[in-house]
N, C-alpha and C. Protein backbone atom coordinates (compact mmCIF):
# COMPACT_ATOMS: atom_id res chain seq x y z
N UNK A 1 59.68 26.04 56.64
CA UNK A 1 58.32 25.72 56.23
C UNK A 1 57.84 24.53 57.03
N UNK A 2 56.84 24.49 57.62
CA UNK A 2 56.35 23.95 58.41
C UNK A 2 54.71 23.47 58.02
N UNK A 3 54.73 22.50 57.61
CA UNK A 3 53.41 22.55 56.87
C UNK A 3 52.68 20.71 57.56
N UNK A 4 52.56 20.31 58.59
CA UNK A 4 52.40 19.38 59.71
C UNK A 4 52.39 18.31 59.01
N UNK A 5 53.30 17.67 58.14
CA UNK A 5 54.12 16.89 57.90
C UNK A 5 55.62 17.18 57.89
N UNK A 6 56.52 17.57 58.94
CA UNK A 6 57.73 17.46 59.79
C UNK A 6 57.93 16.74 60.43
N UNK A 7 59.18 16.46 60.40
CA UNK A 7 59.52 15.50 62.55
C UNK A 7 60.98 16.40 62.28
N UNK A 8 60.73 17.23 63.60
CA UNK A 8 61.44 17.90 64.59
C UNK A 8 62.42 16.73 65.31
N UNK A 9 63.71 16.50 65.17
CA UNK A 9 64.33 15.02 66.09
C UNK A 9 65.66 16.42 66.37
N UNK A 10 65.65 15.82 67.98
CA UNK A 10 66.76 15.52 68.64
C UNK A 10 67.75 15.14 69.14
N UNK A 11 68.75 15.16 69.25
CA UNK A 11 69.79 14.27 69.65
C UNK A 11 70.61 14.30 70.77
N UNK A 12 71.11 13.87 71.89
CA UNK A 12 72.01 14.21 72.49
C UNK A 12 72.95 13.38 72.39
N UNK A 13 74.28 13.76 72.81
CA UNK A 13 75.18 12.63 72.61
C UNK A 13 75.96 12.84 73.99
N UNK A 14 76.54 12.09 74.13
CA UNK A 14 77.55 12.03 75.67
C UNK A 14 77.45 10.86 76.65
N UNK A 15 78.50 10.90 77.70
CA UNK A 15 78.54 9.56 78.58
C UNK A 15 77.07 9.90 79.64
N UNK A 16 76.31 8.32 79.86
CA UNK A 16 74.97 7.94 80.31
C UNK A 16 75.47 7.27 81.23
N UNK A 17 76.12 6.62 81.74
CA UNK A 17 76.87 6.01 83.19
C UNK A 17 76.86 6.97 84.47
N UNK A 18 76.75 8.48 84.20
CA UNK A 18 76.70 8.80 85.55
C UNK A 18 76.15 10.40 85.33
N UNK A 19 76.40 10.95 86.27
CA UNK A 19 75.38 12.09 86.68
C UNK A 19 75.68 13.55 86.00
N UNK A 20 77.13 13.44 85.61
CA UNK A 20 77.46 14.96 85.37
C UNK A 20 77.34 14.33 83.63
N UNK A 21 76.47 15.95 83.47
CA UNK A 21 76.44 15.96 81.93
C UNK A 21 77.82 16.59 81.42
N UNK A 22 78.47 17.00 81.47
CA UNK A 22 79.18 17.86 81.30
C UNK A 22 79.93 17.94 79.63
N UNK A 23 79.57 16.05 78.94
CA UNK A 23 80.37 16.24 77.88
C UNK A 23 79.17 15.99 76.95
N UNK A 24 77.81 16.31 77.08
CA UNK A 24 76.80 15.95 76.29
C UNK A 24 76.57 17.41 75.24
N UNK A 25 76.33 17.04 74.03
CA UNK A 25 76.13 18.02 73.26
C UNK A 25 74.90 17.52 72.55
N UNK A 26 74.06 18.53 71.97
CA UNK A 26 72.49 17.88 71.56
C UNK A 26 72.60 18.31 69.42
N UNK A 27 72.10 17.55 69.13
CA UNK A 27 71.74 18.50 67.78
C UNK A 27 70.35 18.13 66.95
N UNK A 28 69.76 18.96 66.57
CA UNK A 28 68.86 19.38 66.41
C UNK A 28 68.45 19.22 64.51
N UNK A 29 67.33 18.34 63.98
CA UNK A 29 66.90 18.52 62.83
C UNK A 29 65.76 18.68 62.34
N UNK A 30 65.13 19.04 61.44
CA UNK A 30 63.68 19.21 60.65
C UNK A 30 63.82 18.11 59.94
N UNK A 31 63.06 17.43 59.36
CA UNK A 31 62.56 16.23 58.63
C UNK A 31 61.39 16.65 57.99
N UNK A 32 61.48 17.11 56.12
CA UNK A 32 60.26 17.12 55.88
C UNK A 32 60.60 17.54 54.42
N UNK A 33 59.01 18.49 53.87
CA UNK A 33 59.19 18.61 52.46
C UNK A 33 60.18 20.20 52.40
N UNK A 34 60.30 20.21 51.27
CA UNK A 34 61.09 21.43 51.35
C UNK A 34 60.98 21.53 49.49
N UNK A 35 61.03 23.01 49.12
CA UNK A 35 60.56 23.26 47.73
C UNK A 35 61.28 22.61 46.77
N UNK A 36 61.30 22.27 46.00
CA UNK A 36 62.38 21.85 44.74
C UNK A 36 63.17 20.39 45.00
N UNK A 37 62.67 19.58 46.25
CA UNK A 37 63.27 18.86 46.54
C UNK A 37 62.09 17.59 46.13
N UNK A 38 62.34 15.68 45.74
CA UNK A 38 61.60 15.33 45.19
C UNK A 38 60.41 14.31 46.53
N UNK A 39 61.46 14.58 47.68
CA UNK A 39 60.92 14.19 49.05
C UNK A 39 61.69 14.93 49.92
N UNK A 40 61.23 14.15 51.34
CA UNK A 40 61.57 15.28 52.30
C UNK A 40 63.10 15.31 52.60
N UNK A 41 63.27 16.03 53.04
CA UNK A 41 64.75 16.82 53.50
C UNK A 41 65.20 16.58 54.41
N UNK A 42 66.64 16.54 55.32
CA UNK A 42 67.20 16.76 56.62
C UNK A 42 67.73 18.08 56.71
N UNK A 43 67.36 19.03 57.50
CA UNK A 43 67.82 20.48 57.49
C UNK A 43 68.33 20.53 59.07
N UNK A 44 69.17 20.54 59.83
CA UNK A 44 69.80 20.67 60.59
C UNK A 44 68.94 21.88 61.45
N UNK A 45 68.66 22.16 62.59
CA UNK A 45 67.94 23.22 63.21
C UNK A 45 68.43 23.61 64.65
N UNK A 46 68.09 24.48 65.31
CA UNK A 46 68.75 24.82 66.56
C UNK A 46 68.23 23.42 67.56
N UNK A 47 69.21 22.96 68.56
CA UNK A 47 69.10 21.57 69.23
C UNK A 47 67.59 21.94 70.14
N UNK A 48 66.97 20.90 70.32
CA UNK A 48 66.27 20.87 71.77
C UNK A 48 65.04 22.42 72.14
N UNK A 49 65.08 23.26 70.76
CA UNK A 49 64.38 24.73 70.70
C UNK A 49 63.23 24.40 71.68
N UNK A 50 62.54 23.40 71.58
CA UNK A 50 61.22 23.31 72.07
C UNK A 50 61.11 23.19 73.91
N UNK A 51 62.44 22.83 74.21
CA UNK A 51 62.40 22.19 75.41
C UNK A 51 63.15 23.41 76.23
N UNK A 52 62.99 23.60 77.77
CA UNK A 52 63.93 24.61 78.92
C UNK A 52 65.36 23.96 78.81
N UNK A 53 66.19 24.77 78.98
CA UNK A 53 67.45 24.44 79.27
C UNK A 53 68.11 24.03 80.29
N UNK A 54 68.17 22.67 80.11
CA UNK A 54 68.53 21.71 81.56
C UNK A 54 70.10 21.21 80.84
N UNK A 55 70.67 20.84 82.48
CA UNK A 55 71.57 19.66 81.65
C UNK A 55 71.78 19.03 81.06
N UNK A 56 71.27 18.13 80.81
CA UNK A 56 70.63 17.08 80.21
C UNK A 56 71.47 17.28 78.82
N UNK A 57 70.76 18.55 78.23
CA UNK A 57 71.23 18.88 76.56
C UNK A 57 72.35 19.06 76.95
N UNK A 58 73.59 19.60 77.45
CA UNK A 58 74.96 20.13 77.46
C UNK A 58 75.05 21.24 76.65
N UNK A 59 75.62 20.99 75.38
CA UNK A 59 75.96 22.37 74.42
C UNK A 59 74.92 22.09 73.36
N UNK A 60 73.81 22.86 73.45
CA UNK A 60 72.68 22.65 72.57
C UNK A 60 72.75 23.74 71.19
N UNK A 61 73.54 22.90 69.79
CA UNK A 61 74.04 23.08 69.13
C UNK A 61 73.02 24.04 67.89
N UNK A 62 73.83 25.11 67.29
CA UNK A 62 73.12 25.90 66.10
C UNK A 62 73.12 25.16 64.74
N UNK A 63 72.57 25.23 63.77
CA UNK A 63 72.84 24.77 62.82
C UNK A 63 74.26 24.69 62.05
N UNK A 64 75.15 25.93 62.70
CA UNK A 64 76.40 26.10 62.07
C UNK A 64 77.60 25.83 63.06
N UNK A 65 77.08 25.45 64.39
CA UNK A 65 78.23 24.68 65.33
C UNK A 65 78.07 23.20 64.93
N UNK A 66 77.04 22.99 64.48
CA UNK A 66 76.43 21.00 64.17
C UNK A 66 77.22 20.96 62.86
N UNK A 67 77.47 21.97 62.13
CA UNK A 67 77.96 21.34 60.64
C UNK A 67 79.80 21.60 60.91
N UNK A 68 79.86 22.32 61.81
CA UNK A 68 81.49 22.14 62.31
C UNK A 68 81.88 20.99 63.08
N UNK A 69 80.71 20.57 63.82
CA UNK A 69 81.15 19.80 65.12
C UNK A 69 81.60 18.13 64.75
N UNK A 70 82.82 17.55 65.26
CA UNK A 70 83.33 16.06 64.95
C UNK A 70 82.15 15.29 65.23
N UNK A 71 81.02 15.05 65.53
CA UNK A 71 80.11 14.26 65.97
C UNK A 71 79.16 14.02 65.42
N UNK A 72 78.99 15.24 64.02
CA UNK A 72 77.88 15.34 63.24
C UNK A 72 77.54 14.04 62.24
N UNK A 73 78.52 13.44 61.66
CA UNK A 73 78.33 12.56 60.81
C UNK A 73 77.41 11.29 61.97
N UNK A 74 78.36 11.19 63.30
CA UNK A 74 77.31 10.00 64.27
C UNK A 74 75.89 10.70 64.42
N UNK A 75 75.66 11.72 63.99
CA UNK A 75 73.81 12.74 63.90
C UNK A 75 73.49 12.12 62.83
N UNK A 76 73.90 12.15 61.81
CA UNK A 76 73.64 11.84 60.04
C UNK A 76 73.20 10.12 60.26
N UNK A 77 74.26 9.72 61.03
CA UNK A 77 73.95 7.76 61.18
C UNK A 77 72.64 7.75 62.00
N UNK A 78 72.22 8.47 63.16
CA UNK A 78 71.49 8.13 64.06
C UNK A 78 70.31 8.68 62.80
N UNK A 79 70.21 9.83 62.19
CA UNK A 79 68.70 10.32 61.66
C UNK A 79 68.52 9.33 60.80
N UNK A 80 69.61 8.49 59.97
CA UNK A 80 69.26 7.94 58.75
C UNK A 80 68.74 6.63 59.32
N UNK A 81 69.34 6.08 60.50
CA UNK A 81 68.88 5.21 61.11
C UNK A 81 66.96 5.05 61.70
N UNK A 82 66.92 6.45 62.31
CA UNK A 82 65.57 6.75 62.16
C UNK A 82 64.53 6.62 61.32
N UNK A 83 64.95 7.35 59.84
CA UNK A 83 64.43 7.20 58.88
C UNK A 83 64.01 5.78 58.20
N UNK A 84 65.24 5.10 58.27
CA UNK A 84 64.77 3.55 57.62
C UNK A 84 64.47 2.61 58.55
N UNK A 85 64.18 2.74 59.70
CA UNK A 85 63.41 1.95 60.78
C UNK A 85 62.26 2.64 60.86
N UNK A 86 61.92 3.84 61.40
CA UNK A 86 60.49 4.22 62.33
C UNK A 86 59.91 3.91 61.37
N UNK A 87 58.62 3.53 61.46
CA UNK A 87 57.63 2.77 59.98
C UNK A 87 56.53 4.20 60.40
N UNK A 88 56.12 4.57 61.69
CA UNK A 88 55.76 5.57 62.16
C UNK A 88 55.83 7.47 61.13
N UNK A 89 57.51 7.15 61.67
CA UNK A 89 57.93 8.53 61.22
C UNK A 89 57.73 8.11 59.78
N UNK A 90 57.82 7.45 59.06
CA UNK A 90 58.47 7.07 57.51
C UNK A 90 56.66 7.24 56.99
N UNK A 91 55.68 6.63 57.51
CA UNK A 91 54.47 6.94 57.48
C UNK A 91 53.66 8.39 57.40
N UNK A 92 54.16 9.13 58.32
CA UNK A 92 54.10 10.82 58.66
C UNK A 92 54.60 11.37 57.92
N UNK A 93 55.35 11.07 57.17
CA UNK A 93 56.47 11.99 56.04
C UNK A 93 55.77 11.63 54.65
N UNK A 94 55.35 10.48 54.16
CA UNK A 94 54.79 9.99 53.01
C UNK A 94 53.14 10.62 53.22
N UNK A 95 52.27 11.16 54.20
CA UNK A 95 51.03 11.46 53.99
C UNK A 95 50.88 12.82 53.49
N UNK A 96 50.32 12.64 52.78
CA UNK A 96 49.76 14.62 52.24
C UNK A 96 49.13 15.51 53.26
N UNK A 97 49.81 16.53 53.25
CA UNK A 97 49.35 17.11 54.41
C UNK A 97 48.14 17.39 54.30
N UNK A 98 47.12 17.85 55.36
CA UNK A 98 45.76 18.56 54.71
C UNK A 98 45.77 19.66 55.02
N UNK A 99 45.01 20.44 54.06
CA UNK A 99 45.20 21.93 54.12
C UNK A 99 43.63 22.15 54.51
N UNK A 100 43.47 23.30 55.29
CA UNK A 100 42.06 23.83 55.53
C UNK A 100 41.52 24.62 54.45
């Protein structure tokens, strides 16, 4: 459900010192309302969907390789980190959406 209060976030993770991506893996979440819930949600989503497939992402993760993968909980630190800093995103998530 997509109702334009979301944030779509990305992640990549891997070594930034040099040129070969080779150990970067990306993962991918929704940020928003979701039914029965009393605010918005983290729902895990396919990595990087929006973007061409470059290096860059490495192994651009499904929702069910991200909930297997050893790295996920450093995803969980980085979104929550997001969440209680961006005053931005935290702003976008608290407005009512408008409906036409």
């Amino acid at each position: 459900m997509c109702d334009g209060n979301d944030v779509l976030l990305d992640a990549v993770f891997g070594t930034w010192d040099r040129d070969d991506h080779s150990d970067h893996v990306s993962f991918g979440c929704r940020i928003g309302p979701v039914p029965g819930q009393p605010g918005p949600a983290v729902q895990l989503m396919p990595a990087a969907a929006s973007f061409d497939a470059v290096a860059l992402f490495g192994q651009r993760l499904s929702p069910a390789q991200a909930q297997q993968h050893p790295r996920l909980d450093d995803f969980r630190e980085l979104v929550q980190h997001v969440l209680s800093t961006n005053t931005v995103i935290a702003q976008h998530l608290a407005t009512p959406p408008r409906h036409a």
